[in-house]
N, C-alpha and C. Protein backbone atom coordinates (compact mmCIF):
# COMPACT_ATOMS: atom_id res chain seq x y z
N UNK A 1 148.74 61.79 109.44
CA UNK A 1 149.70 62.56 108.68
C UNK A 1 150.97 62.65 109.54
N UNK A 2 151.83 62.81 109.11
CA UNK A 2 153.50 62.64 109.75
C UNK A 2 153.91 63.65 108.87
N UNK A 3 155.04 64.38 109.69
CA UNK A 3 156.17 65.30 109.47
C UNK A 3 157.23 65.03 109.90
N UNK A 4 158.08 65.18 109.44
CA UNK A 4 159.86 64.66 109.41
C UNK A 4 160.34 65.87 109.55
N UNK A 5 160.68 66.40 110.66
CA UNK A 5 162.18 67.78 110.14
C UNK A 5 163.30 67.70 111.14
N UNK A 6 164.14 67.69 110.04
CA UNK A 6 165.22 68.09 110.71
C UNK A 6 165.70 69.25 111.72
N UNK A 7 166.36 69.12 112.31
CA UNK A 7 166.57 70.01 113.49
C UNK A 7 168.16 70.60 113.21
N UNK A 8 168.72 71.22 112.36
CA UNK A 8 170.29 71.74 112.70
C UNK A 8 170.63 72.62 113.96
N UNK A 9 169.86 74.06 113.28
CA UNK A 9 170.26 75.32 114.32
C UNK A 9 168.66 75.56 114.82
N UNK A 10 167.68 75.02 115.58
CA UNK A 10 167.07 75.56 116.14
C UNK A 10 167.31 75.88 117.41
N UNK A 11 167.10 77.04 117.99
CA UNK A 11 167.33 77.36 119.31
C UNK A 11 166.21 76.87 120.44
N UNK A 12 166.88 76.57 121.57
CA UNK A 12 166.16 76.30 122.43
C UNK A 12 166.50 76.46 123.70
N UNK A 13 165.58 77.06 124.47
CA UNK A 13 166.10 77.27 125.39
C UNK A 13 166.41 76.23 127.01
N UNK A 14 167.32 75.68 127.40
CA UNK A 14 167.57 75.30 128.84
C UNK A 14 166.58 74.01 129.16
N UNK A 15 165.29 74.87 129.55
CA UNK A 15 164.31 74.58 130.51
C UNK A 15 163.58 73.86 129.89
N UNK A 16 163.38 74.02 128.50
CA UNK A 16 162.30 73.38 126.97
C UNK A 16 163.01 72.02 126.51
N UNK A 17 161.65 71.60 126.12
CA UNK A 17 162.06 70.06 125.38
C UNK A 17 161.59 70.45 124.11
N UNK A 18 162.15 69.93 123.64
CA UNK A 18 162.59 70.10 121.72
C UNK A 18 161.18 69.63 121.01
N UNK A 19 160.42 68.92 121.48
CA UNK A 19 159.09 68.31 120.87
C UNK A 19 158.40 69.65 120.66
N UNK A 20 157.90 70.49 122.04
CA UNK A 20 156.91 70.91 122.31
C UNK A 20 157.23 72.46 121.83
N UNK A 21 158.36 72.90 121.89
CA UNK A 21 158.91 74.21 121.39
C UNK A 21 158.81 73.62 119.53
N UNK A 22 159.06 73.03 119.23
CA UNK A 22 159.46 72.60 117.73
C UNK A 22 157.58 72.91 117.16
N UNK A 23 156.91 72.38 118.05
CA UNK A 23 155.40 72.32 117.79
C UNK A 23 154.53 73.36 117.67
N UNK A 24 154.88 74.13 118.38
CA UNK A 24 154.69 75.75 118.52
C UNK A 24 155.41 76.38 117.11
N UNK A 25 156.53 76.21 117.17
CA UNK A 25 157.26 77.31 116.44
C UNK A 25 156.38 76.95 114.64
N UNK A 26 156.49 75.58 114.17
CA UNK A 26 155.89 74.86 113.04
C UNK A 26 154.35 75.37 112.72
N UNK A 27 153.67 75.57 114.18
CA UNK A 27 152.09 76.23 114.09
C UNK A 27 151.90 77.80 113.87
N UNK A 28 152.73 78.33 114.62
CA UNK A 28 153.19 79.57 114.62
C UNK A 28 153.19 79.99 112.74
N UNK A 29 154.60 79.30 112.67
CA UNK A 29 154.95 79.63 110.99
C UNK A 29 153.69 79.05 109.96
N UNK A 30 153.01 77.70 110.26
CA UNK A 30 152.36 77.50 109.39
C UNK A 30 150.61 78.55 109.37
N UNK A 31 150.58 79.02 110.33
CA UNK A 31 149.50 80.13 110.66
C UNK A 31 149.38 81.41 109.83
N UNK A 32 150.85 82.17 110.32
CA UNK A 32 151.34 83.12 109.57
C UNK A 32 151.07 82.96 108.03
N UNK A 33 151.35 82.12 107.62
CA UNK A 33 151.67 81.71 106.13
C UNK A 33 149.89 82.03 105.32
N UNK A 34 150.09 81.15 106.03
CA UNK A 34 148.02 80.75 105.72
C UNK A 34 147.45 82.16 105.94
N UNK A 35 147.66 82.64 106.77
CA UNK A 35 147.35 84.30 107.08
C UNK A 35 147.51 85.43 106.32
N UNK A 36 148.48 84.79 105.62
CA UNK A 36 149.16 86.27 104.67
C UNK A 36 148.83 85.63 103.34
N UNK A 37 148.26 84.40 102.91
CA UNK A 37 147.76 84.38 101.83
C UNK A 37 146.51 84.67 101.45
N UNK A 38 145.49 84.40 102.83
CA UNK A 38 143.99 84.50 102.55
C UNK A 38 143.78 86.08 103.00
N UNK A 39 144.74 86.73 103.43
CA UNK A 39 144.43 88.22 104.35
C UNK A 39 143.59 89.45 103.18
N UNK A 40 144.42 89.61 102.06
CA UNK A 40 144.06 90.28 101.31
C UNK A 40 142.94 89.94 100.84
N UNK A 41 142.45 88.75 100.25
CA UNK A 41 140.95 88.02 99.56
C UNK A 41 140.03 88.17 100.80
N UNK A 42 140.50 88.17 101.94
CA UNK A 42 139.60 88.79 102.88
C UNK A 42 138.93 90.15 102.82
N UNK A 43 139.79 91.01 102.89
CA UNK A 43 139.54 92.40 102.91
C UNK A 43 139.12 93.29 101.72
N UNK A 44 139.34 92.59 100.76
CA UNK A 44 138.69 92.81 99.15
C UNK A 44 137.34 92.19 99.37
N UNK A 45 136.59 91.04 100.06
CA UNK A 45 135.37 90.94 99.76
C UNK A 45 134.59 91.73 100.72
N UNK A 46 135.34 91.61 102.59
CA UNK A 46 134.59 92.56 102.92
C UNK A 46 134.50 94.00 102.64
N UNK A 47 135.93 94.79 101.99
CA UNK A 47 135.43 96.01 101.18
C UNK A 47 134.19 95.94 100.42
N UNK A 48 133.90 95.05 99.05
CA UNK A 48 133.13 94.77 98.72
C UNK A 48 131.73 95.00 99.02
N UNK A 49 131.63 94.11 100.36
CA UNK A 49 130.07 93.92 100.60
C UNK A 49 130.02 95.04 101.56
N UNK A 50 130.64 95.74 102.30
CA UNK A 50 130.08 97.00 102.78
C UNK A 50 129.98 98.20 101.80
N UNK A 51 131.03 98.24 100.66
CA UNK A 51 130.80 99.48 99.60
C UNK A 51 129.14 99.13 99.40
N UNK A 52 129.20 98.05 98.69
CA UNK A 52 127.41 97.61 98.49
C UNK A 52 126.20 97.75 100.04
N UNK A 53 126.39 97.77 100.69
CA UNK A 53 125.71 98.04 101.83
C UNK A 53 125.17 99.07 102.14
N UNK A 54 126.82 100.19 101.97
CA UNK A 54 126.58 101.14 102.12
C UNK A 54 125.74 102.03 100.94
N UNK A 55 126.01 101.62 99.95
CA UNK A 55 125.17 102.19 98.57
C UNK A 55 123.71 101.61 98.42
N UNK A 56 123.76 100.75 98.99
CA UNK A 56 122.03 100.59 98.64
C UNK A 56 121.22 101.69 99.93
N UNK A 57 121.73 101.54 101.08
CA UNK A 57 121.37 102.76 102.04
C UNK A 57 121.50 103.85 102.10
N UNK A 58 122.63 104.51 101.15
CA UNK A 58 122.79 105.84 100.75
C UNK A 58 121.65 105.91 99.74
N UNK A 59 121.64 105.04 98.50
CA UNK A 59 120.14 104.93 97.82
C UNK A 59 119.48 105.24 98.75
N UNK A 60 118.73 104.59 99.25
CA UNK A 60 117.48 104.68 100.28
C UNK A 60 116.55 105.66 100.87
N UNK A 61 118.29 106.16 101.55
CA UNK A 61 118.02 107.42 102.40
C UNK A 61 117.58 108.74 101.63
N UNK A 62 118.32 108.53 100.41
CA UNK A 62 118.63 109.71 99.16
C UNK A 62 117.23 109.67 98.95
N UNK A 63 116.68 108.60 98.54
CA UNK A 63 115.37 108.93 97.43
C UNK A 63 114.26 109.23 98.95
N UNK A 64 114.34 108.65 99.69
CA UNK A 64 113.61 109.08 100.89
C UNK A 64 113.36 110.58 100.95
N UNK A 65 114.72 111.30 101.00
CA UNK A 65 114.76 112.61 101.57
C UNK A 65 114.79 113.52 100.04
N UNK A 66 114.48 112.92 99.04
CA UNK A 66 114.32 113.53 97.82
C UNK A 66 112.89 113.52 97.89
N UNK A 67 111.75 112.10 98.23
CA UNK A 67 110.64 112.45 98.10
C UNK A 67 110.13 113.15 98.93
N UNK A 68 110.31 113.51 100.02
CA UNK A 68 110.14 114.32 100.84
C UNK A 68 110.21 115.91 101.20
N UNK A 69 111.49 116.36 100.42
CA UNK A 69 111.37 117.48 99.52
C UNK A 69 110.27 118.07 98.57
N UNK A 70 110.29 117.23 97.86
CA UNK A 70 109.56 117.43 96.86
C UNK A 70 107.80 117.30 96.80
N UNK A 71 107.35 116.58 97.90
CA UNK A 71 105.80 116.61 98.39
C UNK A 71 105.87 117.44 99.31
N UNK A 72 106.76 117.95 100.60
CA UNK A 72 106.41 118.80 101.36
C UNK A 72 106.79 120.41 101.32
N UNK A 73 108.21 120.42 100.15
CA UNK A 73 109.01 121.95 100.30
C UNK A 73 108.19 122.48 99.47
N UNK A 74 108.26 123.53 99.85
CA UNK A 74 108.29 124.89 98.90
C UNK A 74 109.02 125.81 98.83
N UNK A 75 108.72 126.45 97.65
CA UNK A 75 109.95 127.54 97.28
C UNK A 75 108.74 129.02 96.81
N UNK A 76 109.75 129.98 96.75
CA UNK A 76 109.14 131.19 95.55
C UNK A 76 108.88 131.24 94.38
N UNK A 77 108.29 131.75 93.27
CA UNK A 77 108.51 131.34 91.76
C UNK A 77 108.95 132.82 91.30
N UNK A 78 109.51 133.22 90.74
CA UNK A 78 109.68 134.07 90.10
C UNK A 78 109.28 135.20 89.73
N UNK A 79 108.98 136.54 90.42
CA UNK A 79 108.04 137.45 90.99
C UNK A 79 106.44 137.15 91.33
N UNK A 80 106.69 136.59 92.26
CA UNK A 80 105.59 135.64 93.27
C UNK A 80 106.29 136.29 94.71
N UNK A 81 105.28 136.64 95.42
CA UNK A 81 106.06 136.18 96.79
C UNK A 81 104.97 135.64 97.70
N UNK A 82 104.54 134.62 96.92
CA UNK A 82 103.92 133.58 97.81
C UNK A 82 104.57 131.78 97.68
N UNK A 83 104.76 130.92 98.24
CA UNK A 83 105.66 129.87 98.36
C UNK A 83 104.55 128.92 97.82
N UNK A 84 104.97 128.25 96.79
CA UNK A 84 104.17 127.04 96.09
C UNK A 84 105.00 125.52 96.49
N UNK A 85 104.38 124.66 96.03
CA UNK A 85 104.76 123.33 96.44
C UNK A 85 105.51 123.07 95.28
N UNK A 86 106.71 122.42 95.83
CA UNK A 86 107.46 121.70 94.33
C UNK A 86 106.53 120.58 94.08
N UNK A 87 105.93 119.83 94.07
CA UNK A 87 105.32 118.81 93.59
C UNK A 87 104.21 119.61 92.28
N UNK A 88 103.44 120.70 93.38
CA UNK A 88 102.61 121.78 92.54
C UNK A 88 103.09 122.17 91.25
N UNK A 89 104.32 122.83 91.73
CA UNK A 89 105.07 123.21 90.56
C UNK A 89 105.13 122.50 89.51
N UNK A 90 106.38 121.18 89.54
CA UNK A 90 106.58 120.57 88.67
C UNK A 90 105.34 119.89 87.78
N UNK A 91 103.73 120.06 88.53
CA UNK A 91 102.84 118.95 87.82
C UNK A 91 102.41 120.25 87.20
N UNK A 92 102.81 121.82 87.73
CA UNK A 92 102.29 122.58 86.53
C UNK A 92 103.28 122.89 85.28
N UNK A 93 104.46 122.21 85.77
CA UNK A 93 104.93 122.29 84.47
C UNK A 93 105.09 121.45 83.42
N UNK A 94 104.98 119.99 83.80
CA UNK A 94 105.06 118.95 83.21
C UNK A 94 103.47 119.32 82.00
N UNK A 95 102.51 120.03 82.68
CA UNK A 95 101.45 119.85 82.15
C UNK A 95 101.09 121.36 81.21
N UNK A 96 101.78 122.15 81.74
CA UNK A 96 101.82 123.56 81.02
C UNK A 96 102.99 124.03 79.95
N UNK A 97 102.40 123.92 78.55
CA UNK A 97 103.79 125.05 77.34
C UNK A 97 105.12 123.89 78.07
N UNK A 98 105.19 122.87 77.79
CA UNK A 98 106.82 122.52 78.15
C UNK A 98 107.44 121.47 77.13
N UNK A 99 106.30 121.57 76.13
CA UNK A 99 106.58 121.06 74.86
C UNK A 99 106.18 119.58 74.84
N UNK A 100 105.15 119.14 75.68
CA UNK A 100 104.34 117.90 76.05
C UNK A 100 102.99 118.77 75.60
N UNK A 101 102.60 119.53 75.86
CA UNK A 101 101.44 120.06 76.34
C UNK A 101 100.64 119.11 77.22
N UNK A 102 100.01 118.25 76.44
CA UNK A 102 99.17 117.27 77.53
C UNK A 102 99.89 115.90 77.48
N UNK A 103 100.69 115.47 78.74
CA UNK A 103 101.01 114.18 78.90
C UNK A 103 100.32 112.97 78.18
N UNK A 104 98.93 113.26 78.70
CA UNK A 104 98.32 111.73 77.71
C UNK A 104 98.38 111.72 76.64
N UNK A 105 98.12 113.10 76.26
CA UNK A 105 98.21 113.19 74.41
C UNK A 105 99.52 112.74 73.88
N UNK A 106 100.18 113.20 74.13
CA UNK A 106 101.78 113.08 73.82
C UNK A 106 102.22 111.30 73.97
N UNK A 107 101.30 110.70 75.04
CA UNK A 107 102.15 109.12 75.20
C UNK A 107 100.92 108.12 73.98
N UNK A 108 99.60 109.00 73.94
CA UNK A 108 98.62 108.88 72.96
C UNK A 108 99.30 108.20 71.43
N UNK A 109 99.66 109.48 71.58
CA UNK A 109 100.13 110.22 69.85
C UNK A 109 101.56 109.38 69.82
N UNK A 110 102.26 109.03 70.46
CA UNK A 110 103.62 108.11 70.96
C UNK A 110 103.38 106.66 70.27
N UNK A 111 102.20 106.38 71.38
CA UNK A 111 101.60 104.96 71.09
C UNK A 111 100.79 104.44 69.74
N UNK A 112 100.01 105.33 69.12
CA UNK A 112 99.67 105.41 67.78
C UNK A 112 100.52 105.61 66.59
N UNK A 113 101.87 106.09 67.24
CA UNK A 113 102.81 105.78 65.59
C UNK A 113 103.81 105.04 65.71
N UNK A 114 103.81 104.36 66.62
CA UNK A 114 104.47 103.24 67.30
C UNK A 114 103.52 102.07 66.73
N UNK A 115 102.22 101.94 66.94
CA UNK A 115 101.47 101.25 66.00
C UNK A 115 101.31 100.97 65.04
N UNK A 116 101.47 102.32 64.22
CA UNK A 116 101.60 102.31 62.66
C UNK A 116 102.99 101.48 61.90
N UNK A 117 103.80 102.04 62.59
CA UNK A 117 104.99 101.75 62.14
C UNK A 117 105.34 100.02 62.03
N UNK A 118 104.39 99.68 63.59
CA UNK A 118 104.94 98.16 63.62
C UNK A 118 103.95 97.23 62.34
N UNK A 119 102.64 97.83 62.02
CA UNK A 119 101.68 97.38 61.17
C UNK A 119 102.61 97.40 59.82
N UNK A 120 103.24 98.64 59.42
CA UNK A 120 103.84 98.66 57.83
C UNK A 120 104.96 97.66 58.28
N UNK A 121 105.55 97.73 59.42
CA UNK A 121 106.86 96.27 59.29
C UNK A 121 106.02 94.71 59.20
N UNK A 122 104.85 94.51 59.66
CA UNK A 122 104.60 93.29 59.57
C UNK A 122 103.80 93.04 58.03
N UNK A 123 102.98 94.04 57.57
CA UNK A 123 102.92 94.09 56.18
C UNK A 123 103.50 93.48 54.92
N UNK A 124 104.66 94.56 55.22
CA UNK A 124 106.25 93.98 54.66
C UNK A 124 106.64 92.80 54.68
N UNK A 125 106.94 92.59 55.93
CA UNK A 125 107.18 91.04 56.05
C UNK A 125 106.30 89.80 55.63
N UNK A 126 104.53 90.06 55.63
CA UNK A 126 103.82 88.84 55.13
C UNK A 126 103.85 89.15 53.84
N UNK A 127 104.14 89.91 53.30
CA UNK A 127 104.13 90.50 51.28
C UNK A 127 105.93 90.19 50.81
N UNK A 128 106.86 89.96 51.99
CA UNK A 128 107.97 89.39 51.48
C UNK A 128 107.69 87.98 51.68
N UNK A 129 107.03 86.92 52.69
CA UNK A 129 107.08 86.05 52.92
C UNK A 129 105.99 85.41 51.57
N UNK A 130 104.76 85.81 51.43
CA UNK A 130 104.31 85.70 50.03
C UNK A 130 104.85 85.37 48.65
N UNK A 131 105.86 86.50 48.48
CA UNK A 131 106.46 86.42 47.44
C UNK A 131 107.59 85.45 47.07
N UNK A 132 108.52 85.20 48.73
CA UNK A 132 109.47 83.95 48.66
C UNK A 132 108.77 82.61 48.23
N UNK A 133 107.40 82.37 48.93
CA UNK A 133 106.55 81.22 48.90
C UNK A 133 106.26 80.92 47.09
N UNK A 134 106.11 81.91 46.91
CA UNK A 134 105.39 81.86 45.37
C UNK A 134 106.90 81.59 44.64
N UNK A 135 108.12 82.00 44.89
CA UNK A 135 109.20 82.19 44.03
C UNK A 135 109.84 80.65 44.38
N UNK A 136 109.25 79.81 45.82
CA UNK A 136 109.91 78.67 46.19
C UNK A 136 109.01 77.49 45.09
N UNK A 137 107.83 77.60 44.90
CA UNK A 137 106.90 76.33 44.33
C UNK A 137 106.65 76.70 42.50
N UNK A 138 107.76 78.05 42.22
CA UNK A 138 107.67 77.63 40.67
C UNK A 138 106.65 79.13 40.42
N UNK A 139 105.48 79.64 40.43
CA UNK A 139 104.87 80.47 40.23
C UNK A 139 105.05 81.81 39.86
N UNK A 140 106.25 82.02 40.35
CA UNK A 140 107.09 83.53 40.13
C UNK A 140 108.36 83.55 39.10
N UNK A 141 108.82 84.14 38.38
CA UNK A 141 109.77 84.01 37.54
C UNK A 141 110.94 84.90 38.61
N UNK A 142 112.24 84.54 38.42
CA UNK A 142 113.28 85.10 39.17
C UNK A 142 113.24 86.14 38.51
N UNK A 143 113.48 86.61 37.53
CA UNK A 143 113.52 88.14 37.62
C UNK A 143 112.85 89.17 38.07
N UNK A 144 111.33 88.43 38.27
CA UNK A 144 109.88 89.20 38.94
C UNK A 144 110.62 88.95 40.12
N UNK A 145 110.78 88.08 41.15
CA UNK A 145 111.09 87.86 42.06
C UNK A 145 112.13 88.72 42.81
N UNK A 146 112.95 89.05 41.97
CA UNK A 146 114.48 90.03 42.92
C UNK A 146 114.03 91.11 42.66
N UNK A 147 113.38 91.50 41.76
CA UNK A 147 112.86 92.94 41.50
C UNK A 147 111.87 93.27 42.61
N UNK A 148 110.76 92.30 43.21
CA UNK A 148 109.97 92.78 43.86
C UNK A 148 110.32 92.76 45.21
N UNK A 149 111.47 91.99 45.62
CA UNK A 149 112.09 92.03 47.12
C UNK A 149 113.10 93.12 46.52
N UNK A 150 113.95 93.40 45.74
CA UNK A 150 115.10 94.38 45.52
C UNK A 150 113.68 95.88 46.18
N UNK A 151 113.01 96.23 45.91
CA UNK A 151 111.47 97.22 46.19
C UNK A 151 111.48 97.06 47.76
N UNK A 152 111.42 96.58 48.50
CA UNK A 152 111.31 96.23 49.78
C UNK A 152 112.47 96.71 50.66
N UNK A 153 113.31 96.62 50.06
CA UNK A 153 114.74 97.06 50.39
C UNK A 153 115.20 98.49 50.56
C-alpha cells in the first residue's frame, strides 16, 4: 500500500527529517480517528455486559438471602408472644381459610375442569368435522348444514 501527501505547511523542527516526523504525526492522527469512532461502541457493550453481570448476581444474592429468611427467621404473630417460623407461617397459611383451603384440592378441582372443558372443545370439533364431511360427499342438504354449524357458533 502507498501514500502520497503533500507537504505545504508542516512544521518541523531543525534536528528532524521530514520522513520520520511525517510518520508519526499520520499514525498519531490516523489512531485518534479510529479511536473516537470505535470508543463509544466500546463502552455501550461493556456497559452492557456488566449491567447484565451485575443483575444476574444481584439475582442470586437476592433470592439467596430471601431463602434464608424465610427457612430460618422468625417473627411474632399477632397477640402471640412466642416467635414462629416464616416458612411455618406461610405453610399455615397457604393451607388454612385463605380461600384455597386445601392446595391439592384446589389444583384437583383446577385440573378436572380444565378437563372438562377441553373434552366439550374436542367434541365440538369431531361433530363439526362430521358434519363438514357429510356436507362435502353430498349426504347433507345445505340448509341442514349452516343451520347445524350456525348451533356451534
Amino acid at each position: 500500500m502507498k501514500f502520497t501527501v503533500e507537504v505545504d505547511d508542516f512544521y518541523l523542527d531543525e534536528e528532524s527529517e521530514l520522513a520520520p516526523a511525517l510518520q508519526k504525526y499520520v499514525i498519531r492522527a490516523v489512531v485518534t480517528e479510529i479511536w473516537d469512532k470505535i470508543k463509544s461502541e466500546v463502552e455501550k457493550k461493556i456497559t452492557a455486559e456488566v449491567k447484565n453481570s451485575v443483575g444476574r448476581e444481584l439475582t442470586t444474592r437476592i433470592n439467596i438471602y430471601v431463602d434464608d429468611i424465610i427457612s430460618k427467621g422468625t417473627f411474632k404473630t399477632a397477640g402471640s408472644k412466642e416467635e414462629v417460623l416464616i416458612a411455618d407461617y406461610i405453610k399455615a397459611q397457604f393451607e388454612r381459610n385463605s380461600g384455597w383451603n386445601s392446595p391439592y384440592d384446589q389444583i384437583k378441582k383446577i385440573a378436572s375442569d380444565y378437563g372438562a372443558e377441553m373434552k366439550k372443545r374436542y367434541d365440538f370439533f369431531y361433530a363439526n368435522q362430521i358434519v363438514t364431511q357429510m356436507e362435502k360427499i353430498g349426504i347433507l342438504k345445505e340448509e341442514i348444514f349452516h343451520k347445524l354449524i350456525d348451533v356451534g357458533k
